[in-house]
C-alpha atoms as a PDB file:
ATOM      1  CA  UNK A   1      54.466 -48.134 -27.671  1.00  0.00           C
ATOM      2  CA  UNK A   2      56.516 -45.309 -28.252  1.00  0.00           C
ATOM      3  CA  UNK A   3      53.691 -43.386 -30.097  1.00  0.00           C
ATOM      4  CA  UNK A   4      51.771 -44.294 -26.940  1.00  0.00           C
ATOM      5  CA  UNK A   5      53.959 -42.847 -24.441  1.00  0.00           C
ATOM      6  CA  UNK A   6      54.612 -39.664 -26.637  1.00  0.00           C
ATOM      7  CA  UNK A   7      50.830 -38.983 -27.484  1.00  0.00           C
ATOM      8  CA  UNK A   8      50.385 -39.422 -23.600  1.00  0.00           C
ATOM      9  CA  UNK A   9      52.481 -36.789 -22.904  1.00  0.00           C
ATOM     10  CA  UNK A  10      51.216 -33.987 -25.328  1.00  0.00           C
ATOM     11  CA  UNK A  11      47.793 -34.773 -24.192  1.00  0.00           C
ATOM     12  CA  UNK A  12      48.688 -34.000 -20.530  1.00  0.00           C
ATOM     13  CA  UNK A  13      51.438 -31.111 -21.865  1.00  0.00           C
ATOM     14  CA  UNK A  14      47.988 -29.534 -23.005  1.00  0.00           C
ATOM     15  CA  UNK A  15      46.028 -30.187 -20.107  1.00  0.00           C
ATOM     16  CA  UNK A  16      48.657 -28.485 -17.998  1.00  0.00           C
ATOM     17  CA  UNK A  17      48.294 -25.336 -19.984  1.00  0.00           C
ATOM     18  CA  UNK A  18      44.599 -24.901 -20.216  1.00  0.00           C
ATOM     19  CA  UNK A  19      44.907 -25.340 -16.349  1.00  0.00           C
ATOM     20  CA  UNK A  20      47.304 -22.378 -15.822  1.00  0.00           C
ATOM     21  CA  UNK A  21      46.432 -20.320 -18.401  1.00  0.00           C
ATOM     22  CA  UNK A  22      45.064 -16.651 -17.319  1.00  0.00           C
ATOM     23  CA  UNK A  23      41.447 -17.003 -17.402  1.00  0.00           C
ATOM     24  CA  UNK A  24      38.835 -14.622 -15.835  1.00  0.00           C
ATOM     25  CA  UNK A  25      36.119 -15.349 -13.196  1.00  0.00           C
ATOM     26  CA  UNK A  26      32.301 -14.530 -13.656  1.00  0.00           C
ATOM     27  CA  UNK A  27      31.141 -11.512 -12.330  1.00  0.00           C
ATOM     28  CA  UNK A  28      28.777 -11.622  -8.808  1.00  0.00           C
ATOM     29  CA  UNK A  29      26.799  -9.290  -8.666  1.00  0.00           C
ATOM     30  CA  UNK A  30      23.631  -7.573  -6.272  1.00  0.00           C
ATOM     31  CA  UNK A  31      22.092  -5.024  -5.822  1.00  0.00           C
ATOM     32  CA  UNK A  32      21.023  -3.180  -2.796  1.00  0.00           C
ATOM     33  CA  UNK A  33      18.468  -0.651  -2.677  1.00  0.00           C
ATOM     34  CA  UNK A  34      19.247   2.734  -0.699  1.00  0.00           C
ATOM     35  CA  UNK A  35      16.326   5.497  -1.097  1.00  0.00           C
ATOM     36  CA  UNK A  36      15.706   5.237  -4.583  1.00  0.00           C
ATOM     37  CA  UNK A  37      18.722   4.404  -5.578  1.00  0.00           C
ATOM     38  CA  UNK A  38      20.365   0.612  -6.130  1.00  0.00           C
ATOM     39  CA  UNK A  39      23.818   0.006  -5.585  1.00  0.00           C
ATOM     40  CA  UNK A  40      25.239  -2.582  -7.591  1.00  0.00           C
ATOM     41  CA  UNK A  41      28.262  -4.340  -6.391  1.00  0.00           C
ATOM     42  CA  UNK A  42      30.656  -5.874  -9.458  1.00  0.00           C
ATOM     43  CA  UNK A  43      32.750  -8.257  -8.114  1.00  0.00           C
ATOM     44  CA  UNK A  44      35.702  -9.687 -10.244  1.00  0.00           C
ATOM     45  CA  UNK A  45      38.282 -12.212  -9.435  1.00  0.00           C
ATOM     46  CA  UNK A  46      41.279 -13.022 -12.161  1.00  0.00           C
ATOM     47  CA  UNK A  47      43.667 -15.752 -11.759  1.00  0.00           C
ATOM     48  CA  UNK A  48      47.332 -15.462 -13.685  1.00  0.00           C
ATOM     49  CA  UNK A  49      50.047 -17.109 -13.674  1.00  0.00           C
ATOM     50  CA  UNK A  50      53.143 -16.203 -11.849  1.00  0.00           C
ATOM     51  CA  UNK A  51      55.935 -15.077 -14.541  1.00  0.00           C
ATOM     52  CA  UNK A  52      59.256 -14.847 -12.083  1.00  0.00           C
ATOM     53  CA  UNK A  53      58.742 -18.633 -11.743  1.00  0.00           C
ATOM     54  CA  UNK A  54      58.683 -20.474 -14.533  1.00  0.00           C
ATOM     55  CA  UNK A  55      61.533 -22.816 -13.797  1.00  0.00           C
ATOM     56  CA  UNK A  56      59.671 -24.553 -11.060  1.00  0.00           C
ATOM     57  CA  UNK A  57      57.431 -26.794 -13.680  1.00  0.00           C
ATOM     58  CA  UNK A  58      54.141 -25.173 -12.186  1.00  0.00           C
ATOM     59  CA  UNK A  59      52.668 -22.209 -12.127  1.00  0.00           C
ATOM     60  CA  UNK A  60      51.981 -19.904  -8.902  1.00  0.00           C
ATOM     61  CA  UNK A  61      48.517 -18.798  -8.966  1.00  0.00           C
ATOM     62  CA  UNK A  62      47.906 -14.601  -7.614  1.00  0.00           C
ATOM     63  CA  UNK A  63      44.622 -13.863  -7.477  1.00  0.00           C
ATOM     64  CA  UNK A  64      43.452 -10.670  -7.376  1.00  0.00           C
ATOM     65  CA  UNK A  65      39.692  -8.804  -6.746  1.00  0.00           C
ATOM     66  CA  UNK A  66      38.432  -5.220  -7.364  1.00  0.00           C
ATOM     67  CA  UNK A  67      35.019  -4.321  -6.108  1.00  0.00           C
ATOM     68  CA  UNK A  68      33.638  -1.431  -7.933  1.00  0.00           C
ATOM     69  CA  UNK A  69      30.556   0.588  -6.618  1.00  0.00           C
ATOM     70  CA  UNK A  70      28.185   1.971  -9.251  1.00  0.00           C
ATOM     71  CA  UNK A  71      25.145   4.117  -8.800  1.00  0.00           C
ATOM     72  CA  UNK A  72      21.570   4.010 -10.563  1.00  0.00           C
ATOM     73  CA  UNK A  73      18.491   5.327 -10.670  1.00  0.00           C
ATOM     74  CA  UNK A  74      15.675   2.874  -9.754  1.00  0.00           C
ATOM     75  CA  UNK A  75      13.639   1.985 -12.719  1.00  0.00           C
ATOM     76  CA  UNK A  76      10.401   2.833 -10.482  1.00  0.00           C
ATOM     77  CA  UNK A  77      10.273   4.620  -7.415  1.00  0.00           C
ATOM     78  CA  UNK A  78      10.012   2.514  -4.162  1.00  0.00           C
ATOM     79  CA  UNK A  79       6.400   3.069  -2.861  1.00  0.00           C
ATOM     80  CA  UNK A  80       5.241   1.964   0.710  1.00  0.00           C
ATOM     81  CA  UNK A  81       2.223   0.776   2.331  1.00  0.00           C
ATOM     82  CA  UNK A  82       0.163   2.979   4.487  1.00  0.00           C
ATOM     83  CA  UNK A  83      -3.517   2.534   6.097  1.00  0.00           C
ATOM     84  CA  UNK A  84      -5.599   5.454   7.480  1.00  0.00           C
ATOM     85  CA  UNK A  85      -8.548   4.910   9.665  1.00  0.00           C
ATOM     86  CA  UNK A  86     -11.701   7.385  10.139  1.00  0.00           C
ATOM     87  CA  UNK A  87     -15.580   7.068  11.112  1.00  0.00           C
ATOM     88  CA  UNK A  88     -18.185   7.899   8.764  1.00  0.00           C
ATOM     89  CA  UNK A  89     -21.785   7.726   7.473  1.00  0.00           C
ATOM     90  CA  UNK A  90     -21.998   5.246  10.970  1.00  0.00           C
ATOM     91  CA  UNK A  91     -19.281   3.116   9.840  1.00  0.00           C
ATOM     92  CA  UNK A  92     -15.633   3.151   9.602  1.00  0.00           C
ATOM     93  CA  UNK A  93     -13.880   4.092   6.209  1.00  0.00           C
ATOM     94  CA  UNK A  94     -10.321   2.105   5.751  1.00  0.00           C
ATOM     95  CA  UNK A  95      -8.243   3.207   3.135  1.00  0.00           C
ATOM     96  CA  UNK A  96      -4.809   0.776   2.322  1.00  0.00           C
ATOM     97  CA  UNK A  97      -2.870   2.167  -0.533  1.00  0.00           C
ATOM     98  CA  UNK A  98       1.080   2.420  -1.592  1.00  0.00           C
ATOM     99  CA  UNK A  99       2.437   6.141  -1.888  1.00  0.00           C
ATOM    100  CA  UNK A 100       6.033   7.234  -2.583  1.00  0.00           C
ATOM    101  CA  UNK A 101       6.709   8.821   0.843  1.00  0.00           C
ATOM    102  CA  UNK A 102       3.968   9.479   3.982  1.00  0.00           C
ATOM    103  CA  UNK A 103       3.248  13.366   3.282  1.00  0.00           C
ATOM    104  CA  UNK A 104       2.053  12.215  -0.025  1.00  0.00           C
ATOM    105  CA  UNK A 105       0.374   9.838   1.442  1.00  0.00           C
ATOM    106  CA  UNK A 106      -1.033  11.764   4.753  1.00  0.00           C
ATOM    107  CA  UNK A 107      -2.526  14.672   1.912  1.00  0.00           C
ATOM    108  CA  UNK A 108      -4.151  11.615  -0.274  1.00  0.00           C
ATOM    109  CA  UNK A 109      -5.830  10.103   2.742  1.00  0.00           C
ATOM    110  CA  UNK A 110      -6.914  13.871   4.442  1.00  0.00           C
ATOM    111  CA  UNK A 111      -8.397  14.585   0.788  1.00  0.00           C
ATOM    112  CA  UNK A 112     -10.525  11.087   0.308  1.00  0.00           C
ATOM    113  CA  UNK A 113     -11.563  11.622   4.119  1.00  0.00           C
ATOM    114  CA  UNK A 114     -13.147  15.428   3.313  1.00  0.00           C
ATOM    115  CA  UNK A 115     -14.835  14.325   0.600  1.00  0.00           C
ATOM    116  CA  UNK A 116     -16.902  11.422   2.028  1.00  0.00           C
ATOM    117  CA  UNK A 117     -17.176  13.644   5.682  1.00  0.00           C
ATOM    118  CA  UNK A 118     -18.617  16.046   2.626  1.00  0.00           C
ATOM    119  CA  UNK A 119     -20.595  13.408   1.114  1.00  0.00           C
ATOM    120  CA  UNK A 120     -22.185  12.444   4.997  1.00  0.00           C
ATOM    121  CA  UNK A 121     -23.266  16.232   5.002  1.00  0.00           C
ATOM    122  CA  UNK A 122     -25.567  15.521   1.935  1.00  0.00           C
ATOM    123  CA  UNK A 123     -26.633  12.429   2.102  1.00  0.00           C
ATOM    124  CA  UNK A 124     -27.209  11.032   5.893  1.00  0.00           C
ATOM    125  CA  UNK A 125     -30.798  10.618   7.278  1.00  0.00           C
ATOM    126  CA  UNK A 126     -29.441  10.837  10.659  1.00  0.00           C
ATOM    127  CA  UNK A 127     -28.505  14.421  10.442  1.00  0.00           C
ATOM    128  CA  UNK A 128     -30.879  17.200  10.707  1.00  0.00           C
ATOM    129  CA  UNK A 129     -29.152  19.600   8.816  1.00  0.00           C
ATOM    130  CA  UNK A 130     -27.996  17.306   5.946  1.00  0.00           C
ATOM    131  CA  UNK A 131     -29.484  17.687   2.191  1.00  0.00           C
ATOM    132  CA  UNK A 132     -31.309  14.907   2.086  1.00  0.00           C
ATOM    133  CA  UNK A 133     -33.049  15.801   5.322  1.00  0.00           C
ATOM    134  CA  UNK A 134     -34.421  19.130   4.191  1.00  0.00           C
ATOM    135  CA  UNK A 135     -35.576  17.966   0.618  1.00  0.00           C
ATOM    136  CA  UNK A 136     -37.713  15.032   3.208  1.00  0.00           C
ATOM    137  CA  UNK A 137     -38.972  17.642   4.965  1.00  0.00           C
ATOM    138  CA  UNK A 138     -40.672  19.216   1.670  1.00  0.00           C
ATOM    139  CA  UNK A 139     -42.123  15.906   0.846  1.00  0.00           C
ATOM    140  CA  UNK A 140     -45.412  16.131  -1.354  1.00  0.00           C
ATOM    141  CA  UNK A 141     -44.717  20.322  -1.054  1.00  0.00           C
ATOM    142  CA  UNK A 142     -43.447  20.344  -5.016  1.00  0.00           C
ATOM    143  CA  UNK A 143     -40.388  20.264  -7.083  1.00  0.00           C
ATOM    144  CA  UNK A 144     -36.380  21.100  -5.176  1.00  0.00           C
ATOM    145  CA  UNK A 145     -33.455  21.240  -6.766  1.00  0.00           C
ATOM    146  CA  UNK A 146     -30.359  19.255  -5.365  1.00  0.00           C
ATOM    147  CA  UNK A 147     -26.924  19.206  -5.366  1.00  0.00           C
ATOM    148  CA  UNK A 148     -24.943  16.922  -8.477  1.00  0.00           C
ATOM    149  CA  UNK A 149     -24.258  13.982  -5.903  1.00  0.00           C
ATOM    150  CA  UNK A 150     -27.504  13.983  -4.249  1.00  0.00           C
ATOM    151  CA  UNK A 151     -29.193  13.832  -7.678  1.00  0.00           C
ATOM    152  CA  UNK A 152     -26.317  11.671  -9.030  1.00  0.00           C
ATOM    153  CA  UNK A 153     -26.966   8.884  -6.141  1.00  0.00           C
ATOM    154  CA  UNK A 154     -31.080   9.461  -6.906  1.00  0.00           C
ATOM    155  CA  UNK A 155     -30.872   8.455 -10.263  1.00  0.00           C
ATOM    156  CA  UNK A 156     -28.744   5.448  -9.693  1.00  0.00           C
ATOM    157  CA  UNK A 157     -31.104   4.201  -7.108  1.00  0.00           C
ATOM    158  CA  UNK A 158     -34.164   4.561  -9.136  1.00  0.00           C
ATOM    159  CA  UNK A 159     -32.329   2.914 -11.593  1.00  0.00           C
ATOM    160  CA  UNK A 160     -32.064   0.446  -9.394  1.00  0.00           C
ATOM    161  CA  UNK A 161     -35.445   0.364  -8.365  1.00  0.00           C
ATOM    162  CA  UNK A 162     -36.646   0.200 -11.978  1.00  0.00           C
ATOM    163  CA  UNK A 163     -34.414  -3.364 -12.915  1.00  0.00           C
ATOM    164  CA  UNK A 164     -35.649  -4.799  -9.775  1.00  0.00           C
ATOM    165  CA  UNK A 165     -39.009  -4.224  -9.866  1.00  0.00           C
ATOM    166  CA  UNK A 166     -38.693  -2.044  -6.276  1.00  0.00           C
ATOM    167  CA  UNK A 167     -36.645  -4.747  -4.078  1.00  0.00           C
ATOM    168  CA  UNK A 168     -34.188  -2.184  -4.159  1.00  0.00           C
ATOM    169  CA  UNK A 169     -36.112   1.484  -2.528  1.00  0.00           C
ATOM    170  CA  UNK A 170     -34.574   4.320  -1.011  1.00  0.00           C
ATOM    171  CA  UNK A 171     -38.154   5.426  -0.472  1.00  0.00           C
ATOM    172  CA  UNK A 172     -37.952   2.756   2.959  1.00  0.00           C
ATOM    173  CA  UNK A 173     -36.974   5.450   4.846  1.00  0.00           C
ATOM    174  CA  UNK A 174     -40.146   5.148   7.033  1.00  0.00           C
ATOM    175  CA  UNK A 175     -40.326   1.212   7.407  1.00  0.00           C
ATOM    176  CA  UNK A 176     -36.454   1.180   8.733  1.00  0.00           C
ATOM    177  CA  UNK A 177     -37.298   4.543  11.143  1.00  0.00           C
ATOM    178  CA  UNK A 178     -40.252   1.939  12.445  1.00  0.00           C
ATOM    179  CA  UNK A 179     -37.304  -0.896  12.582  1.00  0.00           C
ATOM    180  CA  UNK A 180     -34.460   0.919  14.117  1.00  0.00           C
ATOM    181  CA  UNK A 181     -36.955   1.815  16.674  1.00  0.00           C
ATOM    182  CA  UNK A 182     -38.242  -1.275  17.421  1.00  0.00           C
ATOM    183  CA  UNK A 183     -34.353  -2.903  17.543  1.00  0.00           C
ATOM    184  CA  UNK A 184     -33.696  -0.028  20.362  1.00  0.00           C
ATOM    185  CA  UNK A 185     -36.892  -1.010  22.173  1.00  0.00           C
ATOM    186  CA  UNK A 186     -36.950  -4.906  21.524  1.00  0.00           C
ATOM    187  CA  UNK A 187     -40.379  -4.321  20.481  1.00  0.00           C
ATOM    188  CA  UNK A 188     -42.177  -5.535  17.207  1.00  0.00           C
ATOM    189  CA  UNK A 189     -43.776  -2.299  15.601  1.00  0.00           C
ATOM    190  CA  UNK A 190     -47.146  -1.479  15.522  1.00  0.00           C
ATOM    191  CA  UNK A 191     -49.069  -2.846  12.876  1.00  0.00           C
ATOM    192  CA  UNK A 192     -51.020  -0.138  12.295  1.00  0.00           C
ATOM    193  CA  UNK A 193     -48.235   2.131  12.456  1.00  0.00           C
ATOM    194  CA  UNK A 194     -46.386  -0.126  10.071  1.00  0.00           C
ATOM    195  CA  UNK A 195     -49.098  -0.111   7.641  1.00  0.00           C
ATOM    196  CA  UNK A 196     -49.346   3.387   7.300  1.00  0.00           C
ATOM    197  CA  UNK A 197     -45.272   3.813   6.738  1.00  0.00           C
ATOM    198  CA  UNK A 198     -45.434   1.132   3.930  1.00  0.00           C
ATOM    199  CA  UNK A 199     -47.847   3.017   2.212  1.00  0.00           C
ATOM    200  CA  UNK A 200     -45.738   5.943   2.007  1.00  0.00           C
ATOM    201  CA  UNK A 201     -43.118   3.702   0.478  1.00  0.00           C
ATOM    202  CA  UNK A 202     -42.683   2.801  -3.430  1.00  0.00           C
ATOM    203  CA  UNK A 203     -39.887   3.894  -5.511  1.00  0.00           C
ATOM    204  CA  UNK A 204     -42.689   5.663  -8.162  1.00  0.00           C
ATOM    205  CA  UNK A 205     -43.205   8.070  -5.793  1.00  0.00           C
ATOM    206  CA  UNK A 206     -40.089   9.648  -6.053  1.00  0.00           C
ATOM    207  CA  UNK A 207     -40.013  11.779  -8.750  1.00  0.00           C
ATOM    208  CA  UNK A 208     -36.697  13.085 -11.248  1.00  0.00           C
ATOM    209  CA  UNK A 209     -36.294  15.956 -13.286  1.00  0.00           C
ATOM    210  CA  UNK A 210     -32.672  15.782 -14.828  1.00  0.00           C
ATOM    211  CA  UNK A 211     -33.123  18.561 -17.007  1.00  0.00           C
ATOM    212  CA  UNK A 212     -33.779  20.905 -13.381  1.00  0.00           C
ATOM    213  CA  UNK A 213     -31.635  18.359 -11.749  1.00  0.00           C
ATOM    214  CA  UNK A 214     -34.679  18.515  -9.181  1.00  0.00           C
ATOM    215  CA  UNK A 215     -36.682  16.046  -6.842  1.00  0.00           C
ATOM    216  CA  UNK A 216     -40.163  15.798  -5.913  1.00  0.00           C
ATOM    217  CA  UNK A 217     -41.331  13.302  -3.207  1.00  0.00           C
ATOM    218  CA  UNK A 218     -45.097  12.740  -4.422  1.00  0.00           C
ATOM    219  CA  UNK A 219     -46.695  12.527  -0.660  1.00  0.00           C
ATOM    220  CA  UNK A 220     -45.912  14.116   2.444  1.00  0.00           C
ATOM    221  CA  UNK A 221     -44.220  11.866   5.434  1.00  0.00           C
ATOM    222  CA  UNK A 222     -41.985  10.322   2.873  1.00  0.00           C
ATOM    223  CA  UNK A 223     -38.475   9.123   4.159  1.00  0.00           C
ATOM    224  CA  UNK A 224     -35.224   8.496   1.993  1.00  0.00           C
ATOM    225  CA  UNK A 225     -32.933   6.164   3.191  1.00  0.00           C
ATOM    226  CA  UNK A 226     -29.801   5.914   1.041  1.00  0.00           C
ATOM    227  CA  UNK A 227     -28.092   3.800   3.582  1.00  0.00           C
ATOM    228  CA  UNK A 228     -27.959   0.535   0.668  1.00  0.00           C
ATOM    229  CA  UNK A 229     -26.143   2.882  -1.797  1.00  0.00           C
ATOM    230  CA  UNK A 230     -24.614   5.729  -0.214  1.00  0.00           C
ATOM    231  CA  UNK A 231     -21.370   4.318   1.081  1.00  0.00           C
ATOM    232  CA  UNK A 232     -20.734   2.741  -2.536  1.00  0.00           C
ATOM    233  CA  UNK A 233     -20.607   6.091  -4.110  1.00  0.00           C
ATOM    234  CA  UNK A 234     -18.929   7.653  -1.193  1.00  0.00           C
ATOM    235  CA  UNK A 235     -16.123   4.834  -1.261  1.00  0.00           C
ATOM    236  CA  UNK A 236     -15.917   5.570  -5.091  1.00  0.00           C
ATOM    237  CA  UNK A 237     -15.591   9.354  -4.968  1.00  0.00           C
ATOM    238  CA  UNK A 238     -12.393   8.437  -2.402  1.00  0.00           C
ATOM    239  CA  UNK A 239     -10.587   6.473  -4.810  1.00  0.00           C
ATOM    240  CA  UNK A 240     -11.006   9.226  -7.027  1.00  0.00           C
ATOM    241  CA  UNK A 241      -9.476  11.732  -4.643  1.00  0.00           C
ATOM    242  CA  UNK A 242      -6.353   9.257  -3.898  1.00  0.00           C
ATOM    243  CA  UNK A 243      -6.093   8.787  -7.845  1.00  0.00           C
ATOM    244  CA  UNK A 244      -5.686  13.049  -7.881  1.00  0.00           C
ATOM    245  CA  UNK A 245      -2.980  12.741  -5.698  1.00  0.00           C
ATOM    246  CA  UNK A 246      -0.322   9.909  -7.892  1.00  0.00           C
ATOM    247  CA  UNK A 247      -2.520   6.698  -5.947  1.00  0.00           C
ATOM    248  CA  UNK A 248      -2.461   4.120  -8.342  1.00  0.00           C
ATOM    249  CA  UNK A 249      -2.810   1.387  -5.965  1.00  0.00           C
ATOM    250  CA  UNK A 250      -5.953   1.573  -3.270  1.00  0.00           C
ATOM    251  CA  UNK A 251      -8.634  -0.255  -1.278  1.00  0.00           C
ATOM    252  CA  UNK A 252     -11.493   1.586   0.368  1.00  0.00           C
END
């Protein structure tokens, strides 16, 4: 019994000890992100024991905290979300991308913007003065040499053309004309009048010279309409102007 009692005792002697022994705390940490910048908060909390008391059998606990502030560069620059807005080539051209600050992103977005309002100068059928409208006007008159987008978008839609056996024609120009007219009007076309713009369509007709980089429509009256491939490139040669500019991450 007397074992008993005394192993008791240095069991809870040494239970007693562990209890108030100094120990320290985890740390709690966060961070905080200012600018680019993260402010990390250490937080650390001690407990000791009181030595002016240790004649009253227990020990006073003090505890004490220190909150130090330390400074660090961001692994990665903080980027934000910004969305520009214009209309083009009859549509309206979104662009959503992350950029570090918003004149970065303002000069990205005014860049992408020129180039397809550049890319509408070539390429539209609705314009009169556009390239594509003056090489139409010299249909079945010979060979004319284009610019490296015009001829760049020609040779992607004959391309086209060529895998699908002419579903896909930028030759249709006359056929919609007859179409768009006919959706203003609410009236069907004429047939005869349709019949003699289908014949000016067919995607052989449309002749390539990449050595020249030069275009020959075959017969006069012939209509491009690069309305089904146009906007593809155009959207493309954006995302290549926001890429110029540090975009890494874009929708057009």
């Amino acid at each position: 019994m007397g074992r008993f009692v005394k192993l008791c005792s240095l069991l809870l002697g040494t239970l007693l000890a562990a209890a108030h022994a100094p120990r320290e705390l985890p740390f709690a940490s966060c961070e905080f992100p200012a600018s680019h910048v993260a402010t990390t908060c250490a937080r650390r909390a001690e407990r000791r024991e009181d030595a002016q008391a240790p004649e009253r059998g227990h020990a006073s606990v003090r505890r004490e905290e220190r909150c130090e502030f330390t400074q660090t560069q961001a692994s990665e620059p903080r980027e934000w979300r910004f969305e520009f807005t214009q209309a083009h080539m009859g549509t309206r051209f979104r662009l959503v991308f992350y950029a570090r600050d918003r004149r970065q992103a303002e000069r990205a977005a005014a860049a992408a913007f020129a180039r397809v309002a550049q890319l509408d100068q070539i390429m539209s059928d609705y314009r009169e003065t556009s390239e594509l409208s003056a090489v139409c006007q010299l249909a079945g008159s010979g060979w004319v040499q284009v610019s490296p987008d015009l001829f760049r978008v020609l040779a992607a839609a004959q391309e086209i053309a060529q895998r699908t056996d002419g579903a896909f024609d930028v030759t249709a120009g006359p056929v919609v004309r007859l179409w768009r007219h006919a959706r203003r009007t609410a009236r069907f076309p004429d047939a005869e009048r349709l019949a003699k713009a289908r014949a000016l369509v067919g995607y052989t007709k449309l002749q390539l010279d990449p050595r020249r980089r030069a275009v020959r429509l075959a017969v006069p009256g012939m209509q491009l309409d690069l309305g089904g491939i146009a906007k593809g490139y155009a959207a493309d040669e954006a995302m290549k102007e926001l890429r110029r500019f540090g975009i890494e991450r874009a929708l057009v």
